[in-house]
N, C-alpha and C. Protein backbone atom coordinates (compact mmCIF):
# COMPACT_ATOMS: atom_id res chain seq x y z
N UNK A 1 23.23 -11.30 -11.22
CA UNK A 1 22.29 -10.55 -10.43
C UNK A 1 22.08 -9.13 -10.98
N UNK A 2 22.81 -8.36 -11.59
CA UNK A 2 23.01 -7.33 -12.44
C UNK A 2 22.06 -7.10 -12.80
N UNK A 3 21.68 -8.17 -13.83
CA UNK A 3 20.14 -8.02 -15.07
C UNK A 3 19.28 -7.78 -14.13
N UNK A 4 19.24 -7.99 -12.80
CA UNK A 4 17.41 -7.39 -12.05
C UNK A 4 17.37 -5.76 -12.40
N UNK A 5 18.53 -5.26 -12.51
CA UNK A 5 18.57 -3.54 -12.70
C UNK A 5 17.94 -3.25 -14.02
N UNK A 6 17.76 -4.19 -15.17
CA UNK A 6 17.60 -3.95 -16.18
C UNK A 6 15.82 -3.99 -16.12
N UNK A 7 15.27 -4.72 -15.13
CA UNK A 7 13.45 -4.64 -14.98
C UNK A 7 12.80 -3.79 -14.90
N UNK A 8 13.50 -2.89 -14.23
CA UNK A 8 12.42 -1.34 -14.20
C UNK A 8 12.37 -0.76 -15.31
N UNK A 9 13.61 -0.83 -16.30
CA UNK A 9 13.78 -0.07 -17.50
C UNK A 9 12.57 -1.05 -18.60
N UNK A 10 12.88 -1.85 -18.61
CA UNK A 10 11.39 -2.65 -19.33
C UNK A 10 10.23 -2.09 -18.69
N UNK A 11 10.20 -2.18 -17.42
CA UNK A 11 8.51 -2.20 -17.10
C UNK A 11 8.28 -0.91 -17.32
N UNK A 12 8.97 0.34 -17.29
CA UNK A 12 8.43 1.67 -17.31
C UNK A 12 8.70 2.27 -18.16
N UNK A 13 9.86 2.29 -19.05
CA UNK A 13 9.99 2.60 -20.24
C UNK A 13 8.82 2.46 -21.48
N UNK A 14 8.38 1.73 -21.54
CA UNK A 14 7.87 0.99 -22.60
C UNK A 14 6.32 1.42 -22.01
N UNK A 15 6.28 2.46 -22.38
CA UNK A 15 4.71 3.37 -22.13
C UNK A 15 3.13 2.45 -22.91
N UNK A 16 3.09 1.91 -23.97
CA UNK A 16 2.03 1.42 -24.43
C UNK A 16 1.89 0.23 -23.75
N UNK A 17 2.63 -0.12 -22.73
CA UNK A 17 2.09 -1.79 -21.85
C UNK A 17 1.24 -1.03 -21.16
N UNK A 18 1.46 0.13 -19.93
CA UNK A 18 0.90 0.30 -19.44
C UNK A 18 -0.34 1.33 -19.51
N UNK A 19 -0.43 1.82 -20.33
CA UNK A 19 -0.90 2.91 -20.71
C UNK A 19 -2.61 2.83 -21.02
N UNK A 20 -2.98 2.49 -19.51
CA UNK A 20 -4.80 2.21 -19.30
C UNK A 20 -5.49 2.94 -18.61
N UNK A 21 -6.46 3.11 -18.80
CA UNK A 21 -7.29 3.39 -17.22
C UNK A 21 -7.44 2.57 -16.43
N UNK A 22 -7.91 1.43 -17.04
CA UNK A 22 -8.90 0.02 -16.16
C UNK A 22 -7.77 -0.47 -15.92
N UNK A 23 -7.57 -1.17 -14.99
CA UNK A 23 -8.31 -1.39 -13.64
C UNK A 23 -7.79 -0.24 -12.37
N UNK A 24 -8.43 0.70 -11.93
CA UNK A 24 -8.54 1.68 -11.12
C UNK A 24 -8.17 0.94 -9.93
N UNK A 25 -7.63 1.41 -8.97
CA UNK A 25 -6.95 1.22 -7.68
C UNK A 25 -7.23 2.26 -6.84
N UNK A 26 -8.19 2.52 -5.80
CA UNK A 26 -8.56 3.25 -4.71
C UNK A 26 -8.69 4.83 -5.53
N UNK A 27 -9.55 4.42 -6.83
CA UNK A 27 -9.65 6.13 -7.68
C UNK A 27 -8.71 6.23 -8.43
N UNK A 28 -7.28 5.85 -8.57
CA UNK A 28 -5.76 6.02 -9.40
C UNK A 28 -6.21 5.12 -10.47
N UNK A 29 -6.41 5.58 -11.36
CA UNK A 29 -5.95 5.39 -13.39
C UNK A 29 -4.91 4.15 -12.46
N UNK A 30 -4.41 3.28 -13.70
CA UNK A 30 -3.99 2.26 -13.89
C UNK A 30 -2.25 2.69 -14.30
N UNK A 31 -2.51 4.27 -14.77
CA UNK A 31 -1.28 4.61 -15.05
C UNK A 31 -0.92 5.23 -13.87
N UNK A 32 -1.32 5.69 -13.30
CA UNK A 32 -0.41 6.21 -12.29
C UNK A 32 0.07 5.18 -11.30
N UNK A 33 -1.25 4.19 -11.15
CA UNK A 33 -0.66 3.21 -9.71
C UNK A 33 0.73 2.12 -9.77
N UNK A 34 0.43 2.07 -11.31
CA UNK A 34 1.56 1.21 -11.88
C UNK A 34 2.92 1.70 -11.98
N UNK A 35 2.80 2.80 -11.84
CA UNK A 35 4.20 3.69 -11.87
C UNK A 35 4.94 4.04 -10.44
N UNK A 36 3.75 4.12 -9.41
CA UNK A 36 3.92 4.28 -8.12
C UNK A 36 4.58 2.75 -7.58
N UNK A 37 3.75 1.94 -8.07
CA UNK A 37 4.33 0.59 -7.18
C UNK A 37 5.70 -0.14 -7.66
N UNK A 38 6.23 1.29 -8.86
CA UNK A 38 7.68 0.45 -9.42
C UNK A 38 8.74 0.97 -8.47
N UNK A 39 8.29 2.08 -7.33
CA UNK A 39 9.55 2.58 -6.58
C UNK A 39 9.60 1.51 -5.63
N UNK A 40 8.66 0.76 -4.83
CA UNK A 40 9.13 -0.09 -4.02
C UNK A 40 9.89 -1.49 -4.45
N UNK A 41 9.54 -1.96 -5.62
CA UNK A 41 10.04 -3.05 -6.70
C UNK A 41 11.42 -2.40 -6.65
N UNK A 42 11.71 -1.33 -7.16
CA UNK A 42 13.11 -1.36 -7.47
C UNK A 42 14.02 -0.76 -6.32
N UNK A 43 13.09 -0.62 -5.38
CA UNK A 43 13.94 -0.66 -3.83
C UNK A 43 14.45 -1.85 -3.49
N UNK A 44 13.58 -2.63 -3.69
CA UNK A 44 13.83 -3.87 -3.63
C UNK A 44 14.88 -4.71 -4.70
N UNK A 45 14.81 -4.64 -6.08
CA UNK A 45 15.86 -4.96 -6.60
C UNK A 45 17.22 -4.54 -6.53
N UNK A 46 17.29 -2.98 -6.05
CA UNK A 46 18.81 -2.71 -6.05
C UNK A 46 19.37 -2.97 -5.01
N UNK A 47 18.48 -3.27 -3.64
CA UNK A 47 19.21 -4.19 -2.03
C UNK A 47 19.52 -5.33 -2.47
N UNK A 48 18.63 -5.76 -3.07
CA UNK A 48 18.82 -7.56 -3.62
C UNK A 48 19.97 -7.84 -4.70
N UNK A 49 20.12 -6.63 -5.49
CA UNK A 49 22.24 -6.75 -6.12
C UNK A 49 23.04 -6.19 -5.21
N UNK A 50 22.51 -5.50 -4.28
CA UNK A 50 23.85 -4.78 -3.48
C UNK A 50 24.17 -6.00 -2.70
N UNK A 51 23.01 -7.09 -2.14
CA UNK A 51 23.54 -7.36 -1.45
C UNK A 51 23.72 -9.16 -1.76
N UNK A 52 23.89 -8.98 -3.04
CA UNK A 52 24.93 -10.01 -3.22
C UNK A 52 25.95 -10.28 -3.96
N UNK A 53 26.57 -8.78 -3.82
CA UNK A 53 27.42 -8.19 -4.06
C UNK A 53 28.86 -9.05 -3.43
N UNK A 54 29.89 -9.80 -4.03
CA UNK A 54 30.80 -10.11 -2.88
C UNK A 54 31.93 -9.03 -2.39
N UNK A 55 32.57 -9.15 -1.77
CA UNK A 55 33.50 -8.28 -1.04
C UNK A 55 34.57 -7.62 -2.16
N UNK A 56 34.96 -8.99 -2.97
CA UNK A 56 35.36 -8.13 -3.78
C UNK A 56 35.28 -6.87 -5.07
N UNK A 57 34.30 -7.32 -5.13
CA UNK A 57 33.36 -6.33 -6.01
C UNK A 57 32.91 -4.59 -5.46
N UNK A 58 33.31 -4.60 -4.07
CA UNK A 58 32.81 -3.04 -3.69
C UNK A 58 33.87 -2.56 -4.24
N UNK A 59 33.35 -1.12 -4.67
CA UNK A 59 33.98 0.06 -5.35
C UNK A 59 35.48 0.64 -4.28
C-alpha cells in the first residue's frame, strides 16, 4: 500500500506531462487546475495507507 505515496511524486513532479493550457476548467490554465486537484487525490491516498496500516506497524 506504500507505493500509492509514490503517485503524487509522478504526477507532479514531472512538469512537461502537464504543462498546457487546453483544456481550461471554469477560466484555470490546465496547469493550475491539475495541480489543485492533486491535494484532494493525495488526501485521499495517505488515509487510504494510514488506514491500512495494521496495529503493528504504528510508530
Amino acid at each position: 500500500m506504500w507505493v500509492l505515496l509514490l503517485v503524487p511524486f509522478v504526477g507532479l513532479l514531472w512538469v512537461p506531462f502537464y504543462n498546457f493550457h487546453e483544456p481550461a476548467l471554469f477560466g484555470f490554465p490546465f496547469f493550475y487546475w491539475y495541480q489543485l486537484a492533486w491535494v484532494p487525490i493525495c488526501s485521499l491516498l495517505i488515509w487510504l495507507v494510514y488506514r491500512s496500516r495494521t496495529p503493528d506497524e504504528t510508530p
